[in-house]
Protein backbone atom coordinates (compact mmCIF):
# COMPACT_ATOMS: atom_id res chain seq x y z
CA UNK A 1 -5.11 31.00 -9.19
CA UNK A 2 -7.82 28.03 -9.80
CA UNK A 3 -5.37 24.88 -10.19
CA UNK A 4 -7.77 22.01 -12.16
CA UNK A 5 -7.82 18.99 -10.01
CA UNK A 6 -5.60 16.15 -11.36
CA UNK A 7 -6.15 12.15 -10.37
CA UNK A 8 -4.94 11.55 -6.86
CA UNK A 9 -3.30 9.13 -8.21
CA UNK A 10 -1.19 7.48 -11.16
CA UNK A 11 -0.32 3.95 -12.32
CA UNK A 12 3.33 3.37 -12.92
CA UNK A 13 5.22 -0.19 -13.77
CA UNK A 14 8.29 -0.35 -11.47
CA UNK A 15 11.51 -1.93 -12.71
CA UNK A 16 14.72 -3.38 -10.79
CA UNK A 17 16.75 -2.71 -14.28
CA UNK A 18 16.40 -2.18 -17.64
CA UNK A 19 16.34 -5.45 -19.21
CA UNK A 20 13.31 -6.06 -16.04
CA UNK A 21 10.34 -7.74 -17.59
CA UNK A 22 8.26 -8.89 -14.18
CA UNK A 23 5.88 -5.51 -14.97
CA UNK A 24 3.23 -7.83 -12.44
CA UNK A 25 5.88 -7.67 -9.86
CA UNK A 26 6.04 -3.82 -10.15
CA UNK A 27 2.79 -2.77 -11.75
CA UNK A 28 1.03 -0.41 -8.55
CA UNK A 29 -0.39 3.02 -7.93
CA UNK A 30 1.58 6.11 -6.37
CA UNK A 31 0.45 9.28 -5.58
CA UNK A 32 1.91 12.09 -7.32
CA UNK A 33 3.65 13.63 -3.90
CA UNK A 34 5.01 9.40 -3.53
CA UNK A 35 6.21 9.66 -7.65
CA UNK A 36 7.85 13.16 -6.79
CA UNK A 37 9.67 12.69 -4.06
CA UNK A 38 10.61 9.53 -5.56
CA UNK A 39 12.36 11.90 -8.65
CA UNK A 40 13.89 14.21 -5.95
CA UNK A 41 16.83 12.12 -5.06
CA UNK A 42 19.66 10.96 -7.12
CA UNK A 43 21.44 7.79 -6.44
CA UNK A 44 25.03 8.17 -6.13
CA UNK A 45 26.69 5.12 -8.31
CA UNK A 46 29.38 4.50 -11.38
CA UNK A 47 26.95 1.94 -13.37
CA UNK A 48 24.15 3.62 -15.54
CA UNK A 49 21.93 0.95 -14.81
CA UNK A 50 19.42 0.51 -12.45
CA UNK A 51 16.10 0.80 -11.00
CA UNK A 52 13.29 2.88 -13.31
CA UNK A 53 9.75 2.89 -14.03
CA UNK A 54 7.38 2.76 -16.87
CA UNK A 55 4.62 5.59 -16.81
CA UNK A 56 1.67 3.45 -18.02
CA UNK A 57 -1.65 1.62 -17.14
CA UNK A 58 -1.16 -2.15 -18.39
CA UNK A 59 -4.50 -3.64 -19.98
CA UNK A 60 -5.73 -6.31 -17.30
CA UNK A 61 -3.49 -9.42 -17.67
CA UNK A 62 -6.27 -11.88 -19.17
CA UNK A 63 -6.12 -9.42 -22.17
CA UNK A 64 -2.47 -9.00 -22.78
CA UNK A 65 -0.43 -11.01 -25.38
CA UNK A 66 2.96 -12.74 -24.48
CA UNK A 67 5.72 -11.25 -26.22
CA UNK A 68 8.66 -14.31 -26.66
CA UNK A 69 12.03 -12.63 -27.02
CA UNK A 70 14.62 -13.52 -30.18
CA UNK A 71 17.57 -13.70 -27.12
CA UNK A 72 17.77 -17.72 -26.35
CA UNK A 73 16.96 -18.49 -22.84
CA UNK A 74 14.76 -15.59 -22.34
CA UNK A 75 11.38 -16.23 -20.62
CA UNK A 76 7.90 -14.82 -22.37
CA UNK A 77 6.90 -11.50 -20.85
CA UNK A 78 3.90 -9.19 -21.17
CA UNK A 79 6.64 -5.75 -21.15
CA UNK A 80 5.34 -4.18 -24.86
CA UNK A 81 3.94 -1.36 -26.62
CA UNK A 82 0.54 -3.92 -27.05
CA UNK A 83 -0.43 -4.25 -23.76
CA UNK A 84 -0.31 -0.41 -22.24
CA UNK A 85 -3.90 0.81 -22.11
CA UNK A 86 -2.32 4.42 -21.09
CA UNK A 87 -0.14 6.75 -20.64
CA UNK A 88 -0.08 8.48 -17.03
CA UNK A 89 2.73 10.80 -17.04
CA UNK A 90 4.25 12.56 -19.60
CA UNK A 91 8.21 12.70 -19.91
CA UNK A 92 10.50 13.75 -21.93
CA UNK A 93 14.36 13.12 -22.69
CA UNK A 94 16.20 16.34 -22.90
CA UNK A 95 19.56 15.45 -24.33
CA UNK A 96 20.36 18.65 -26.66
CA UNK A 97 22.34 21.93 -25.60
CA UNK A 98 19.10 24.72 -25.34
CA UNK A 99 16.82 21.96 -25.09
CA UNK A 100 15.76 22.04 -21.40
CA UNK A 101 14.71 26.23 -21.63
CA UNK A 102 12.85 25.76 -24.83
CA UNK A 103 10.59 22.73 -23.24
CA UNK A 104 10.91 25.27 -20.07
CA UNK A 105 8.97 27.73 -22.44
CA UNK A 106 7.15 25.13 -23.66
CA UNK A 107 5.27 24.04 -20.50
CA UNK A 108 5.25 27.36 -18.87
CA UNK A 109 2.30 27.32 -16.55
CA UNK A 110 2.11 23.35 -16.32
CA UNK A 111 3.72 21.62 -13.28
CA UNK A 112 6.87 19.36 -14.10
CA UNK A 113 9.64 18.12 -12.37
CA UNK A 114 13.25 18.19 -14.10
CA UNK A 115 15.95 16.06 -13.24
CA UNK A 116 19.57 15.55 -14.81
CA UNK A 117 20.74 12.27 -16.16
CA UNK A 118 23.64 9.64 -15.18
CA UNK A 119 24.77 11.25 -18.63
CA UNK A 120 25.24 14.14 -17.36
CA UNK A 121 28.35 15.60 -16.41
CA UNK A 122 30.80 18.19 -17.31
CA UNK A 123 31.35 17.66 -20.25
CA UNK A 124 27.65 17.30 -21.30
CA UNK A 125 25.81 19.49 -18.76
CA UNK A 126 22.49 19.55 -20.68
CA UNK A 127 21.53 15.70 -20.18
CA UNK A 128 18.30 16.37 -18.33
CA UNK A 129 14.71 14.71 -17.86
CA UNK A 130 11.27 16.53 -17.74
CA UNK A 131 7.98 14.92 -16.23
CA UNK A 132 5.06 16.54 -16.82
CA UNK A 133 1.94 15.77 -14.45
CA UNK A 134 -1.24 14.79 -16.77
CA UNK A 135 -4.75 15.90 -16.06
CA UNK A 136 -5.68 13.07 -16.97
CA UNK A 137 -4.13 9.56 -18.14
CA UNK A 138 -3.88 9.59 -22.52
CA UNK A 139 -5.03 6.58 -24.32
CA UNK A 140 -2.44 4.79 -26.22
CA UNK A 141 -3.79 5.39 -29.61
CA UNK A 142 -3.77 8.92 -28.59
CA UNK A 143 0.16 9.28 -28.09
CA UNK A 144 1.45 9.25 -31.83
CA UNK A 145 -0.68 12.71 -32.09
CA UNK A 146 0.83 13.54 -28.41
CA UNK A 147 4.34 12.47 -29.45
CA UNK A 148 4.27 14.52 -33.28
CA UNK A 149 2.20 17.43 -31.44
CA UNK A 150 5.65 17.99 -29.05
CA UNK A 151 8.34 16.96 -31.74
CA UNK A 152 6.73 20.47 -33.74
CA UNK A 153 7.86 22.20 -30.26
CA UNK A 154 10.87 20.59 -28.98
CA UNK A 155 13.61 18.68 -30.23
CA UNK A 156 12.86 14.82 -29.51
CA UNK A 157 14.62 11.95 -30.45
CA UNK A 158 11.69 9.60 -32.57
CA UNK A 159 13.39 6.30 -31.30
CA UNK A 160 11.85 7.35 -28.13
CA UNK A 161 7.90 7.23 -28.89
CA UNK A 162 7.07 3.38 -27.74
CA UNK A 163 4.69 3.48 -24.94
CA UNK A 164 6.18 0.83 -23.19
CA UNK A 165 9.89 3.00 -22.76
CA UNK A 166 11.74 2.50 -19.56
CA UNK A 167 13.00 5.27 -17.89
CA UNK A 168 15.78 5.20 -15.23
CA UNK A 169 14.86 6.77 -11.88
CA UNK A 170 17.81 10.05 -11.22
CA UNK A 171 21.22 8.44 -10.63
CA UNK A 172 24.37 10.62 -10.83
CA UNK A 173 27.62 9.25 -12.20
CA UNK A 174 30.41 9.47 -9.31
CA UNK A 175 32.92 10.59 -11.65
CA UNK A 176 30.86 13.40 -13.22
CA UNK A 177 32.74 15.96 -11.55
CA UNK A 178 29.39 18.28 -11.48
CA UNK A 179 26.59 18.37 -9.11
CA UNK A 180 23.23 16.67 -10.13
CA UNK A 181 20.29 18.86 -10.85
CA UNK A 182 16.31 18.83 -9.86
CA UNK A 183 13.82 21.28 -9.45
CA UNK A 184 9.70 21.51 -9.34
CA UNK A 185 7.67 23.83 -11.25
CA UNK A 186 4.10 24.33 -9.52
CA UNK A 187 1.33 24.73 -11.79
CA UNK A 188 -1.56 23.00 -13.59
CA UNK A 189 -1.77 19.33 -14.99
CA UNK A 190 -1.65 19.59 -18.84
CA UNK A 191 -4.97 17.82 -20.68
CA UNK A 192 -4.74 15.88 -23.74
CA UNK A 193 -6.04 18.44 -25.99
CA UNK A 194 -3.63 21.15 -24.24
CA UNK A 195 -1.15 19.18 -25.52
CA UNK A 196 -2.32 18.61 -28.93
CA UNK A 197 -2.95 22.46 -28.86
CA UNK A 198 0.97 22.93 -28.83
CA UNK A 199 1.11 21.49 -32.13
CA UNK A 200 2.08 24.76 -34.87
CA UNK A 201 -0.22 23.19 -37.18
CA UNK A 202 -3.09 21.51 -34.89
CA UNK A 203 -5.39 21.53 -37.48
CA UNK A 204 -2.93 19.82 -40.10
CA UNK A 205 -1.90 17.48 -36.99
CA UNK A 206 -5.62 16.32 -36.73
CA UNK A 207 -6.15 15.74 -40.31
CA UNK A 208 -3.89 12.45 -40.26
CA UNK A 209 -5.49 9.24 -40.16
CA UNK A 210 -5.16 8.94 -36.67
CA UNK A 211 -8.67 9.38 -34.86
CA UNK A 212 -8.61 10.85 -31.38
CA UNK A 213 -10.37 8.05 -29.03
CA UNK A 214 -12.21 9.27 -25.95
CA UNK A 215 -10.44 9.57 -22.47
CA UNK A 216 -10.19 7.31 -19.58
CA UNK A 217 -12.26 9.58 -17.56
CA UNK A 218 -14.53 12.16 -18.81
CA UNK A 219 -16.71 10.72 -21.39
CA UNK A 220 -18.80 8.34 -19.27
CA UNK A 221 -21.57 7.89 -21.84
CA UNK A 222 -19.02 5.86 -24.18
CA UNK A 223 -18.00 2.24 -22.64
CA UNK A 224 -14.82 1.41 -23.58
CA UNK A 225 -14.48 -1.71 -25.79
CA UNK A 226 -11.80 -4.36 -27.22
CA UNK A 227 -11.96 -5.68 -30.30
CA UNK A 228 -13.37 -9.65 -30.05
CA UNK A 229 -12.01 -12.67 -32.63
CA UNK A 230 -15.17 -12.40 -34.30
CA UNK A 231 -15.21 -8.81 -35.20
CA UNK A 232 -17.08 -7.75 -32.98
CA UNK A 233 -16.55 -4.71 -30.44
CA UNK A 234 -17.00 -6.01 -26.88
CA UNK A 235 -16.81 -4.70 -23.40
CA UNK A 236 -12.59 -4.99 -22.12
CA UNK A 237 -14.52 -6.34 -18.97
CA UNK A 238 -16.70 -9.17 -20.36
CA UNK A 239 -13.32 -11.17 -19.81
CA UNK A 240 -14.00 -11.15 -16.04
CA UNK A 241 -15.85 -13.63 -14.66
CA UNK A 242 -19.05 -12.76 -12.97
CA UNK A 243 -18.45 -14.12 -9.90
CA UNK A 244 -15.30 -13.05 -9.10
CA UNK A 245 -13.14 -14.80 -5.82
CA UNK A 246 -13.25 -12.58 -2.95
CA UNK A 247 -11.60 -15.04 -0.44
CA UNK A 248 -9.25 -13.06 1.85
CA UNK A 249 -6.27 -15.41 0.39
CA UNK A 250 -6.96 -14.40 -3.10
CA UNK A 251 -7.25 -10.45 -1.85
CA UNK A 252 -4.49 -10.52 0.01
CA UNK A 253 -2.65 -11.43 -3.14
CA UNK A 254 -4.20 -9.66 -5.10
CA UNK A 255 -2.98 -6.28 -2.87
CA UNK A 256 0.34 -7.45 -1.84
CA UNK A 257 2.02 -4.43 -2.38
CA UNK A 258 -0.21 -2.25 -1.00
CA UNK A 259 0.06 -4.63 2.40
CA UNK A 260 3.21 -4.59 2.35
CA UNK A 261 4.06 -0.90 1.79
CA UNK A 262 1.27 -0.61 4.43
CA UNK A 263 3.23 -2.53 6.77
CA UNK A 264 6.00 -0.19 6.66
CA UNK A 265 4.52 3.17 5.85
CA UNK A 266 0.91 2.76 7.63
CA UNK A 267 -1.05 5.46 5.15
CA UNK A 268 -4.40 4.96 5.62
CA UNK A 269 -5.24 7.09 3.03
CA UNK A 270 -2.35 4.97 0.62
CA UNK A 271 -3.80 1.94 1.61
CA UNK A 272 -7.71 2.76 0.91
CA UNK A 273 -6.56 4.81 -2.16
CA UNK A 274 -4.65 1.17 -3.88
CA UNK A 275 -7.03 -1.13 -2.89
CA UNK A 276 -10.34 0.52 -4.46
CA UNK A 277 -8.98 2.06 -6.92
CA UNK A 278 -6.76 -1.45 -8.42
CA UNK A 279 -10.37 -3.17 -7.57
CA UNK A 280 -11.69 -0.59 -9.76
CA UNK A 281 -9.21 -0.37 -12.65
CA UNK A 282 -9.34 -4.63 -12.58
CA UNK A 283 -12.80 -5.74 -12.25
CA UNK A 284 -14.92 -2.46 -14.02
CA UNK A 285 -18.66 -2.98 -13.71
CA UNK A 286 -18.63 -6.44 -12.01
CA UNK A 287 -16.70 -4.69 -8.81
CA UNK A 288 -18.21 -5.81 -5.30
CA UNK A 289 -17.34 -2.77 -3.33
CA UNK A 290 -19.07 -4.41 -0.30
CA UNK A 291 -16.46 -6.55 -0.16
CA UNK A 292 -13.61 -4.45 -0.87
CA UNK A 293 -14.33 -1.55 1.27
CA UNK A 294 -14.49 -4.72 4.06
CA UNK A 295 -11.12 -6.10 3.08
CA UNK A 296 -9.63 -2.42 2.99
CA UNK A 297 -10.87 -1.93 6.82
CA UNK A 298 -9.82 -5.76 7.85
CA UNK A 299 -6.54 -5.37 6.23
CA UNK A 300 -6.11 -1.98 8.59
CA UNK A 301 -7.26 -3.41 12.01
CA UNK A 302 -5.01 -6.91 11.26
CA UNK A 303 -2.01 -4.58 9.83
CA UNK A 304 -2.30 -1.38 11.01
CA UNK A 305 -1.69 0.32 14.52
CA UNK A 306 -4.72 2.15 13.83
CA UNK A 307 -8.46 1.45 12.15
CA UNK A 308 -9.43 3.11 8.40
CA UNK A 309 -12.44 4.77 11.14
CA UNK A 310 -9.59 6.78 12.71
CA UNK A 311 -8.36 10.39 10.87
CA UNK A 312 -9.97 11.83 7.26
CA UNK A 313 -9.73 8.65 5.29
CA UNK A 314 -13.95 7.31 5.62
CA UNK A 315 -14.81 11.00 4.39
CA UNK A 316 -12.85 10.64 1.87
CA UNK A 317 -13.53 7.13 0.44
CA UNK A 318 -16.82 8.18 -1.58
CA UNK A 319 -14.46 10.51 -3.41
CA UNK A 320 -11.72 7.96 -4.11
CA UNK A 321 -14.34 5.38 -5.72
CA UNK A 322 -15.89 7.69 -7.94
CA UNK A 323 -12.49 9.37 -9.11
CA UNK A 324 -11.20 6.12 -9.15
CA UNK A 325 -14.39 4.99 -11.71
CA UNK A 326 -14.23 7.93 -13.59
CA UNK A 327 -10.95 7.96 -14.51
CA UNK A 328 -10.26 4.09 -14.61
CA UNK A 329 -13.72 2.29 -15.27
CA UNK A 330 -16.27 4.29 -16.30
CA UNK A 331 -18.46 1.46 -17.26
CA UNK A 332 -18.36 1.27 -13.76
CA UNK A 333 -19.47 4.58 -13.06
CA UNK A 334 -22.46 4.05 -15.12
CA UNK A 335 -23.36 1.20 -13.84
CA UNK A 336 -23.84 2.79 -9.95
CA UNK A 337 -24.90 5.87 -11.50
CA UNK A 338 -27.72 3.78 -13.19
CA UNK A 339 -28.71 2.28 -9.87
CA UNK A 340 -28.06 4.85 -7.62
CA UNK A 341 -28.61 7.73 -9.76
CA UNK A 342 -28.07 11.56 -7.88
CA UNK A 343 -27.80 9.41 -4.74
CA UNK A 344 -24.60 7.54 -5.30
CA UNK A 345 -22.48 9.66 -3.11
CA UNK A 346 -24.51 8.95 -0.30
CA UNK A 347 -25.17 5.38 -1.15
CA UNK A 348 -21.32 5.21 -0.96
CA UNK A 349 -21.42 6.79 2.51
CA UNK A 350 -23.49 4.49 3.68
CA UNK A 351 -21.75 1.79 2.54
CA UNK A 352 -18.65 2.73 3.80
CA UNK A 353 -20.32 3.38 7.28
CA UNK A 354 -21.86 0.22 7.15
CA UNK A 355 -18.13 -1.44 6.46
CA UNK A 356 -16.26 0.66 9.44
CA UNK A 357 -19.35 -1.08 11.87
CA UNK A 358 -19.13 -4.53 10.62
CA UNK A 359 -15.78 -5.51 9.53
CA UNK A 360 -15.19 -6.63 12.90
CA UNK A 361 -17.94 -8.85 12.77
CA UNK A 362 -18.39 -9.79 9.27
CA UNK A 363 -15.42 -11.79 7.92
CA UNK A 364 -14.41 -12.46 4.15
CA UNK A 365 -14.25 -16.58 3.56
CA UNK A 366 -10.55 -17.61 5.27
CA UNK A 367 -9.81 -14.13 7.67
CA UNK A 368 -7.81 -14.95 10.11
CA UNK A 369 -9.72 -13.88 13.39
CA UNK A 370 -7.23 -11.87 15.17
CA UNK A 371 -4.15 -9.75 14.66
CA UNK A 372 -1.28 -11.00 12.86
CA UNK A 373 1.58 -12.18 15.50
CA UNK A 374 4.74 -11.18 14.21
CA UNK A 375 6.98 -11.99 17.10
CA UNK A 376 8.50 -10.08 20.21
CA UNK A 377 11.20 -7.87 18.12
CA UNK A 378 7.49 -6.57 15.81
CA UNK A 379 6.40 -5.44 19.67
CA UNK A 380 10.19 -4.18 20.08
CA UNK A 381 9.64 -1.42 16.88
CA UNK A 382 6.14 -0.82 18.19
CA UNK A 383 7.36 0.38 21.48
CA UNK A 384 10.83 2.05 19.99
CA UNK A 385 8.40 3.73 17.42
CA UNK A 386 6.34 5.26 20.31
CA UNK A 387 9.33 6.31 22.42
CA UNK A 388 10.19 8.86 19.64
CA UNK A 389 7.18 8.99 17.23
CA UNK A 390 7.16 12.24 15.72
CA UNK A 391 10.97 12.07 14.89
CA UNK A 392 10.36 8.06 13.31
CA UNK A 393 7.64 9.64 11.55
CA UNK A 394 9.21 12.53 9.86
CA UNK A 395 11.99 9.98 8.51
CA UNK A 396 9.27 7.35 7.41
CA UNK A 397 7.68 10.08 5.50
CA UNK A 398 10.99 11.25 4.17
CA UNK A 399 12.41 7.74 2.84
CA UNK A 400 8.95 6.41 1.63
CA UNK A 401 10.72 6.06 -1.71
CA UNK A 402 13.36 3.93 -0.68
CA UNK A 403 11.22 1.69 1.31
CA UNK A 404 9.40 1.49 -1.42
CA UNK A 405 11.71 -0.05 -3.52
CA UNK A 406 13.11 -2.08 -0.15
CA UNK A 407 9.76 -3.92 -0.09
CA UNK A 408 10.07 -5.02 -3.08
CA UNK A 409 13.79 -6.20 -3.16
CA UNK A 410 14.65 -6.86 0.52
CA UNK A 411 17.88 -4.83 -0.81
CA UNK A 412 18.93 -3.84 2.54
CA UNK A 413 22.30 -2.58 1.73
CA UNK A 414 20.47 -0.63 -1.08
CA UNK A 415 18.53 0.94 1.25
CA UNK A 416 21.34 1.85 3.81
CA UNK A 417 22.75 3.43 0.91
CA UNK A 418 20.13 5.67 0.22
CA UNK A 419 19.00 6.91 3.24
CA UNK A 420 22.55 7.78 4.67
CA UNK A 421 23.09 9.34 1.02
CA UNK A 422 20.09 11.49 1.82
CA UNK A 423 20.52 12.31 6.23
CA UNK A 424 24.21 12.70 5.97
CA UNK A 425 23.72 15.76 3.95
CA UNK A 426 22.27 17.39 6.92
CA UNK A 427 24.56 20.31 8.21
CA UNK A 428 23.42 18.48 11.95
CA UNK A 429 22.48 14.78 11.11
CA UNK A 430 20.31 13.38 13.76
CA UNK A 431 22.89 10.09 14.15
CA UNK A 432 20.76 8.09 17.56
CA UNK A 433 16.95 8.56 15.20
CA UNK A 434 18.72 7.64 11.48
CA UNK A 435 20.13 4.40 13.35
CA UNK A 436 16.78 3.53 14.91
CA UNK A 437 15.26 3.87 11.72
CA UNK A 438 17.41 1.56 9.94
CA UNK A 439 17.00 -1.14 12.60
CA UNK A 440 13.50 -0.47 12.22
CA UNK A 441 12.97 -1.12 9.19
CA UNK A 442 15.33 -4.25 9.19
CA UNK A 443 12.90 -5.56 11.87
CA UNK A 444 9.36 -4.15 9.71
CA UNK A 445 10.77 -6.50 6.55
CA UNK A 446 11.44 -9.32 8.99
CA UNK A 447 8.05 -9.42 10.54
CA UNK A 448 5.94 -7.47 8.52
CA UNK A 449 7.13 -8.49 5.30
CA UNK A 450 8.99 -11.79 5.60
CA UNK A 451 6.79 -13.40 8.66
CA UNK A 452 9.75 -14.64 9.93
CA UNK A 453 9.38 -15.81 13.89
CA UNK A 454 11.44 -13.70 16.18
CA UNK A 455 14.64 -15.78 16.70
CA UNK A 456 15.23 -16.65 13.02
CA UNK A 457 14.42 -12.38 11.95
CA UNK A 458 16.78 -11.14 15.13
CA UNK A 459 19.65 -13.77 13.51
CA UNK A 460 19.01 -12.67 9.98
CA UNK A 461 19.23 -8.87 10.92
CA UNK A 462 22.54 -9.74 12.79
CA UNK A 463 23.96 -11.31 9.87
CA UNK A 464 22.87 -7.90 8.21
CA UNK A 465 24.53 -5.80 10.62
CA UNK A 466 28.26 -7.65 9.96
CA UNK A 467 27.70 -6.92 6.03
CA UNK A 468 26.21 -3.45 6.40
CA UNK A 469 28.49 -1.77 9.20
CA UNK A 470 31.05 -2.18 6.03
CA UNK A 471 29.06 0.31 3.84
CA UNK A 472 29.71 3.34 6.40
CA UNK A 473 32.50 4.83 4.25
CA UNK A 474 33.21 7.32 1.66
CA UNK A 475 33.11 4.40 -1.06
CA UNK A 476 30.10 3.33 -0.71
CA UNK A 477 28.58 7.13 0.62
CA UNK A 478 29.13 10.53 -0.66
CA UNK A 479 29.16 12.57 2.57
CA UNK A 480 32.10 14.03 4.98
CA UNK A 481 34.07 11.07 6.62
CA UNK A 482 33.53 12.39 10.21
CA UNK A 483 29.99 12.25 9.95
CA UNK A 484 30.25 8.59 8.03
CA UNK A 485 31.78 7.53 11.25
CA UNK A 486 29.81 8.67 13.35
CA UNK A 487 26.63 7.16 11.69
CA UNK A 488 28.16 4.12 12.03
CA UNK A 489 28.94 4.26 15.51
CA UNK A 490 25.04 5.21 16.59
CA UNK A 491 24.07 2.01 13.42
CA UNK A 492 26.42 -0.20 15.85
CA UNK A 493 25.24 0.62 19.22
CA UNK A 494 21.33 0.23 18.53
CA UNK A 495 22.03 -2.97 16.32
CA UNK A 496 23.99 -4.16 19.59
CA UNK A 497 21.36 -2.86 22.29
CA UNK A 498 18.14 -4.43 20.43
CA UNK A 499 19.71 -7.36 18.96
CA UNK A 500 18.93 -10.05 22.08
CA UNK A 501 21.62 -11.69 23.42
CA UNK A 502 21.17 -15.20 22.66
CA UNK A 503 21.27 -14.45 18.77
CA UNK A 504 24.71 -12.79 18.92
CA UNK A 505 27.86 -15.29 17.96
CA UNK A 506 29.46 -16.22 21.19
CA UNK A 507 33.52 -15.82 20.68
CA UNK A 508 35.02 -19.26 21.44
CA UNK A 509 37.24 -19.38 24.66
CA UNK A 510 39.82 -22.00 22.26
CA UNK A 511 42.22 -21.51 20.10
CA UNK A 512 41.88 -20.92 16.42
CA UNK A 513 43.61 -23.79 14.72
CA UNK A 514 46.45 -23.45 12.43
């Protein structure tokens, strides 16, 4: 069967909590395997609260209005139905007996994932959550006709229409006294007018006064627009300023998150993917993809352990800037198309050839001129990472999620949490590589993340260690005892044989006094 080709890619605002408002903080781009795996795990807890996301694309920041919230003491935030450009994923609460198989019927052919609820337990065992993977992200002023085309299909609470709704990421109450549920249904994204086409009345449905506007990324003849103080319709991208600051400061700000879950995860493909395509969605027409493409290759060689030049991710680059116009900028894409015309994929080569030659010779203003120094303990993980690569690898892959979140939070005890949550499960846990990953990733925050010189990051992950060695227990983990112990046991003896010696409290010879 011919699958149609989604967007490598989706935007998604990441929240610590509900009442969260810092969507700059957690505004980034995930690829749908990242998004899935991240709705594949439930976190074990008694409070319903929690992290969550926000499906959308936010309108660039210069456009969005500040929202100032009746509560006293509450700071102005951008967090509102009136400043999501799009929708990006498409989910639905399921919180009826029956529901779940009807919407089961209902997007029979589609891929979803389905996950339960912290509601769910056994007394209501039909407090599940569907996300369905778009073809292509829906326009804002297209989701009322979305929204009243699925309500004619499946039972849907219409408190729960605002763009701009939070949605918790799985969590499973501790005293449910069920199991929590998730599953994946392969299959093809669902378009826009597939889903207007579920409607039992489509033609009815299309007669309200609700005209459908084009799509982010087909209709590249039409330039999307905003609505100026004077009436008239003008370009969203007029707002940015034609020369736009391409100092390696600004950049680096600019792509934090992408650095930093770099850092940690090393994707080159993740890493090219973010930075083009948030240049992209930002800037429109007025992108300098000279530039970029150079920052994306410095940021590798300074970063990385490996170059952008090394594995699949040049060949693929031409691809990721014109999916990432199409379906983000198209303005943009007519712009090259204009200049380049049938030739832009190769222009785009070229350019990207050009960038994997010079970056090592031509510098953004304010590069540093060599790799980052992040200490003796960032050469410690580099070596322990080599030792047993394949094995660090396969559990890097496995808790991107989490570290995900870690980056963000410099949770630690979160993250121990999580990952033991999800190893321990194993009928055989592999107890020496899940304790070198931990103390590998304390030390990639420290250096990679914090900066922090090697004494003052080896003290602050031995502080660490004396908090987290009390989370290896059945309170704080849902796994057999026996195997809780023994985690801790390998978590203490690598803390003890990498932490140096001169870091670790000395006991005092005198007495303790009275």
């Amino acid at each position: 069967m011919n699958i149609p080709e989604a967007p490598d890619f989706l935007f998604l605002v990441d929240l610590k909590k509900a009442a969260d408002t810092e969507v700059w903080d957690g505004e980034g781009e995930f690829s749908w395997e990242e998004f899935k795996d991240r709705l594949s795990t439930h976190d074990i807890r008694h409070a319903k609260d929690g992290a969550g996301f926000m499906p959308v694309l936010m309108k660039p920041e210069q456009e969005c209005v500040l929202l100032y919230p009746k509560k006293e003491g509450s700071k102005p935030h951008h967090r509102g139905d009136v400043n999501i450009e799009a929708i990006t994923s498409l989910v639905i609460d399921l919180d009826q007996p029956g529901v779940l198989e009807k919407a089961e019927s209902v997007f029979s052919g589609y891929e979803y994932l389905v996950y339960s609820t912290h509601n769910f337990t056994k007394d209501q065992p039909w407090k599940y959550r569907m996300v369905v993977r778009l073809m292509e992200p829906i326009l804002v002023d297209n989701w009322p006709l979305c929204f009243e085309a699925l309500k004619t299909r499946i039972e849907l609470d219409p408190s729960c229409c605002n763009p701009s709704r939070f949605y918790y990421y799985p969590s499973h109450n501790k005293n449910s006294e069920i199991d929590p549920v998730k599953f994946h249904k392969r299959g093809s994204p669902i378009s826009l007018e597939q889903i207007l086409s579920l409607a039992g009345d489509k033609e009815a449905l299309l007669r309200q006064d609700r005209p459908i506007k084009y799509r982010l990324t087909s209709r590249t003849n039409q330039v999307k627009s905003i609505n100026h103080f004077s009436g008239k319709s003008v370009s969203r991208y007029d707002a940015v300023a034609d020369e736009i600051d391409m100092s390696w400061a600004t950049m680096s700000e600019r792509h934090k998150f992408a650095i930093d879950t770099y850092r940690l995860a090393g994707s080159n493909h993740n890493l090219a993917l973010s930075i083009t395509a948030r240049e992209i969605a930002k800037m429109g027409p007025k992108v300098d993809l000279k530039s970029t493409l150079l920052f994306a290759f410095q940021v590798a060689n300074v970063e990385g352990a490996r170059g952008l030049e090394s594995g699949n991710t040049m060949a693929e680059l031409p691809g990721m800037i014109i999916d990432g116009m199409l379906k983000y900028a198209p303005e943009a894409y007519e712009k090259f198309e204009k200049e380049h015309g049938s030739s832009l994929e190769n222009w785009l080569n070229g350019l990207v050839r050009w960038a994997s030659i010079s970056y090592t010779t031509e510098n953004l203003p304010g590069k540093p001129s060599e790799k980052t120094t992040m200490g003796n303990y960032d050469r410690d993980l580099k070596t322990r990472q080599n030792e047993t690569k394949t094995e660090y690898e396969v559990l890097k892959e496995r808790h991107k999620p989490y570290l995900r979140d870690f980056i963000k939070t410099g949770d630690i005890k979160t993250l121990v949490k999580l990952v033991l949550q999800h190893e321990l499960k194993a009928a055989q846990p592999k107890y020496p590589e899940i304790a070198k990953a931990l103390v590998n990733y304390q030390i990639g925050y420290q250096s990679a993340v914090l900066h922090k010189p090697s004494i003052e990051g080896w003290t602050a992950i031995q502080q660490d260690v004396e908090s987290l060695k009390r989370l290896f227990s059945d309170k704080h983990v849902d796994a057999d005892p026996q195997k809780i112990t023994f985690a801790r046991s390998a978590f203490l003896i690598e803390s003890m044989t990498r932490i140096p010696q001169e870091v670790v409290p000395k006991k005092s010879d005198e007495p303790t006094p009275a």
